[in-house]
Structures are given as structure tokens and as C-alpha cells.
N, C-alpha and C. Protein backbone atom coordinates (compact mmCIF):
# COMPACT_ATOMS: atom_id res chain seq x y z
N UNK A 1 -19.15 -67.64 15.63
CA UNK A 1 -19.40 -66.34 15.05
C UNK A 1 -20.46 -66.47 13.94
N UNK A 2 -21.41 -65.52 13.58
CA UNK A 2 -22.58 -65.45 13.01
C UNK A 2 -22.31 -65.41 11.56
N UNK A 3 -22.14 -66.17 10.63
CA UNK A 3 -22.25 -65.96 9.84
C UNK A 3 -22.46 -64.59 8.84
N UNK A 4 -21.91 -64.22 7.85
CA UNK A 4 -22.50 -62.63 7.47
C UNK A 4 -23.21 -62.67 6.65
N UNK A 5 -24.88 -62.00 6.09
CA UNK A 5 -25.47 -61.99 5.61
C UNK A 5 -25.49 -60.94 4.53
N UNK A 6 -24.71 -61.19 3.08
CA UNK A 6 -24.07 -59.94 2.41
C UNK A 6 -25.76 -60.15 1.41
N UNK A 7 -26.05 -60.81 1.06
CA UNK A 7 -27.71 -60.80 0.36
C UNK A 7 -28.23 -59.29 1.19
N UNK A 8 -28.54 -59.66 2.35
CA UNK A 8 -29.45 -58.50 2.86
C UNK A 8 -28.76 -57.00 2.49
N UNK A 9 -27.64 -56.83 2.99
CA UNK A 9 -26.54 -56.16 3.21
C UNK A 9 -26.65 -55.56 1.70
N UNK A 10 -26.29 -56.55 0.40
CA UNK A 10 -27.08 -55.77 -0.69
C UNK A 10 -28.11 -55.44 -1.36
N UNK A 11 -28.87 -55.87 -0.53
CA UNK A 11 -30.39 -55.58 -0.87
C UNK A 11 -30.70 -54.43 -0.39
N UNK A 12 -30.15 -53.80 1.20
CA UNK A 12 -30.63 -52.70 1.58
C UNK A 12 -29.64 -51.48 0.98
N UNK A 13 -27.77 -51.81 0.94
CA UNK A 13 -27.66 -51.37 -0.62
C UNK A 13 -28.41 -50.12 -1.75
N UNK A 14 -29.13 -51.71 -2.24
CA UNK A 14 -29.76 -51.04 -3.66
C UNK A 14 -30.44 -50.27 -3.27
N UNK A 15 -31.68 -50.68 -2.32
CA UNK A 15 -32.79 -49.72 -2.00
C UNK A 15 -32.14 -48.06 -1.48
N UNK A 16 -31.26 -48.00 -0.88
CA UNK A 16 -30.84 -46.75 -0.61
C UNK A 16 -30.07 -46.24 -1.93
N UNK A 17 -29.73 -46.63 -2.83
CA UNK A 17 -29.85 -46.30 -4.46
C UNK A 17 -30.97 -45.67 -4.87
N UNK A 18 -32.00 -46.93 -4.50
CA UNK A 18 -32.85 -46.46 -5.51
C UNK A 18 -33.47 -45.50 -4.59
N UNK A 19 -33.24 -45.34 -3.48
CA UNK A 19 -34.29 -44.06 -2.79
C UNK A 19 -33.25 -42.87 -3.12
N UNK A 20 -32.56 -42.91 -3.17
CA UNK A 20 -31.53 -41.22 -3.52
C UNK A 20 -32.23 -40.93 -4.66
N UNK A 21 -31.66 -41.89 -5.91
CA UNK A 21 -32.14 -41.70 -7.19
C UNK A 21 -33.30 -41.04 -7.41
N UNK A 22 -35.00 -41.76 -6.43
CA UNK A 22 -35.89 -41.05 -6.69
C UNK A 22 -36.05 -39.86 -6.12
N UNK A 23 -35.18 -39.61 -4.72
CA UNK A 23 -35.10 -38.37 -4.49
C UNK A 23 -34.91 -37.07 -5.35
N UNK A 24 -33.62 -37.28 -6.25
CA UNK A 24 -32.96 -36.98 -7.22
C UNK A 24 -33.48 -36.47 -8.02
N UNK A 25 -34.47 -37.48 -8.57
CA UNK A 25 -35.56 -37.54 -10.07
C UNK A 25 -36.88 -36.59 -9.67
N UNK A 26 -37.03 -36.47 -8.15
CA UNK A 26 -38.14 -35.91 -7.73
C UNK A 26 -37.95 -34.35 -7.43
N UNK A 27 -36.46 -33.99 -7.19
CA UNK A 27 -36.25 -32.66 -7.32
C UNK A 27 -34.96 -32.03 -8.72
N UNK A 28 -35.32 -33.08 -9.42
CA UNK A 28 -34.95 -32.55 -11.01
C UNK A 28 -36.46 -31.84 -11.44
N UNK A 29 -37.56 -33.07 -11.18
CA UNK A 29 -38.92 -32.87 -12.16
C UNK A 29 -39.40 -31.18 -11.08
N UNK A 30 -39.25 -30.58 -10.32
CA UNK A 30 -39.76 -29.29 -8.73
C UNK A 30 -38.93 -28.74 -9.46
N UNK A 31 -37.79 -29.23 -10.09
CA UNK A 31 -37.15 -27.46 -10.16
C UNK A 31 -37.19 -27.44 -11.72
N UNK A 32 -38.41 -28.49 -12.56
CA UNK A 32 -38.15 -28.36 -13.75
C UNK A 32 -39.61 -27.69 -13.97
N UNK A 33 -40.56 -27.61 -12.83
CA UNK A 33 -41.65 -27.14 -12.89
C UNK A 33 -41.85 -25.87 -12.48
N UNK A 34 -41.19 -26.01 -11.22
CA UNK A 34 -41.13 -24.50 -10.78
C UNK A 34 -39.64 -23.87 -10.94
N UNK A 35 -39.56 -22.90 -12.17
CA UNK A 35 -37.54 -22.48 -11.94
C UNK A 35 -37.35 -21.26 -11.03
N UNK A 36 -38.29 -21.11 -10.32
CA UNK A 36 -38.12 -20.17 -9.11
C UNK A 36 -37.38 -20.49 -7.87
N UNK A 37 -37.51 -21.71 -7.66
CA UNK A 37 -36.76 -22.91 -6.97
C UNK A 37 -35.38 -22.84 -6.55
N UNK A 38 -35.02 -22.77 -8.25
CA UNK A 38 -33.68 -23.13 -8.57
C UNK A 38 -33.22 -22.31 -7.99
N UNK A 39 -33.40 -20.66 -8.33
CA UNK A 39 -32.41 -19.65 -7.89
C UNK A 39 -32.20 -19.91 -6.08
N UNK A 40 -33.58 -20.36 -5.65
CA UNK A 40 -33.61 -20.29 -3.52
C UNK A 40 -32.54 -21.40 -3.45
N UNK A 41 -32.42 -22.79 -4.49
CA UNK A 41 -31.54 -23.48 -4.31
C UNK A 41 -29.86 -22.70 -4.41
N UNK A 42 -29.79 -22.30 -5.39
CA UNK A 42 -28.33 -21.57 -5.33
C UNK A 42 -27.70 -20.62 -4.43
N UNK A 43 -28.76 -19.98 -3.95
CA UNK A 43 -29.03 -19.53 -2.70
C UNK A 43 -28.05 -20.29 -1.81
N UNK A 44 -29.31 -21.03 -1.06
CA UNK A 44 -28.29 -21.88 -0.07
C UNK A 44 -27.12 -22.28 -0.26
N UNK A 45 -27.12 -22.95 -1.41
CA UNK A 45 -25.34 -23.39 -2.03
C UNK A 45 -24.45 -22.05 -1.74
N UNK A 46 -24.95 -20.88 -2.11
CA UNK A 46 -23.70 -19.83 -2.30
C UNK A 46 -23.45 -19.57 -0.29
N UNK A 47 -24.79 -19.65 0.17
CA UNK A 47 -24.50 -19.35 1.82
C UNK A 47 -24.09 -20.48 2.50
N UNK A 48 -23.76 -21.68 1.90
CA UNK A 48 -22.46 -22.90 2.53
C UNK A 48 -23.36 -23.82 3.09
N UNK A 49 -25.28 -23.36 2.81
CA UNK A 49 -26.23 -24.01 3.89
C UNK A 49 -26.57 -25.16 2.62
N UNK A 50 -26.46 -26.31 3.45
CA UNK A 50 -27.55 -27.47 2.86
C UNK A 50 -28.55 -27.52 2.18
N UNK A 51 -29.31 -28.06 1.24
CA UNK A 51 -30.68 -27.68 1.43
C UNK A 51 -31.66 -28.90 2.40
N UNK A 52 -30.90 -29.24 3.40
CA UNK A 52 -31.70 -29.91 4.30
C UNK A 52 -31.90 -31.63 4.08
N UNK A 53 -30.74 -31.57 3.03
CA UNK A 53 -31.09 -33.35 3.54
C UNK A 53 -30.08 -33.84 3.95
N UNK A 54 -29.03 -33.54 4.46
CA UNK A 54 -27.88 -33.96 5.53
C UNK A 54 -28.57 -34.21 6.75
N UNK A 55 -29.62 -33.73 7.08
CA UNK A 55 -30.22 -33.29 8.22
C UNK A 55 -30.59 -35.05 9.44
N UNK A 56 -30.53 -35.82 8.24
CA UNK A 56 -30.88 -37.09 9.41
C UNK A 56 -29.22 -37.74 9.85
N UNK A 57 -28.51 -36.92 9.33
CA UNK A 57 -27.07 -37.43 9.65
C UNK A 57 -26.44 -37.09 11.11
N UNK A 58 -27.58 -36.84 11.70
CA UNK A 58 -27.06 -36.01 13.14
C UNK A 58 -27.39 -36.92 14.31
């Protein structure tokens, strides 16, 4: 049996950390620029819809 490779395992991990995070950081700074945003965001929240990043979960 193959040995398990938990190094990689947390390496790819972090990186999906750190890619949320900048996701995160990248639509804090969009809705800190534009606050027109915000309300289309609450929007969706109040109509139960996503705002589209579940979307590769399919």
C-alpha cells in the first residue's frame, strides 16, 4: 500500500485557504468600492440564491 503523502495533502490545504481568503479580501475591497453591490448582494441572500460561487460544486 502507497504510502500517504500528508505534505502535499497540506500544502494543497493551505492554498485553498489562501485562495478563499483572497477571494474574500477581493469582494470585501468591490463592495467597499462600489456599495451598490452590497444591496444586489442582499438581494440574492434574501431570495435563498447564491451569489454564484457554489457553482463548481456540481
Amino acid at each position: 500500500m502507497a504510502k500517504t503523502n500528508f505534505a502535499y495533502e497540506k500544502r494543497q490545504r493551505e492554498l485553498e485557504k489562501k485562495k478563499k481568503q483572497e477571494e474574500k479580501n477581493r469582494r470585501k475591497a468591490e463592495l467597499k468600492n462600489n456599495p451598490g453591490l452590497a444591496e444586489e448582494g442582499e438581494a440574492d441572500i434574501a431570495d435563498g440564491e447564491p451569489s454564484g460561487l457554489a457553482a463548481d460544486d456540481e
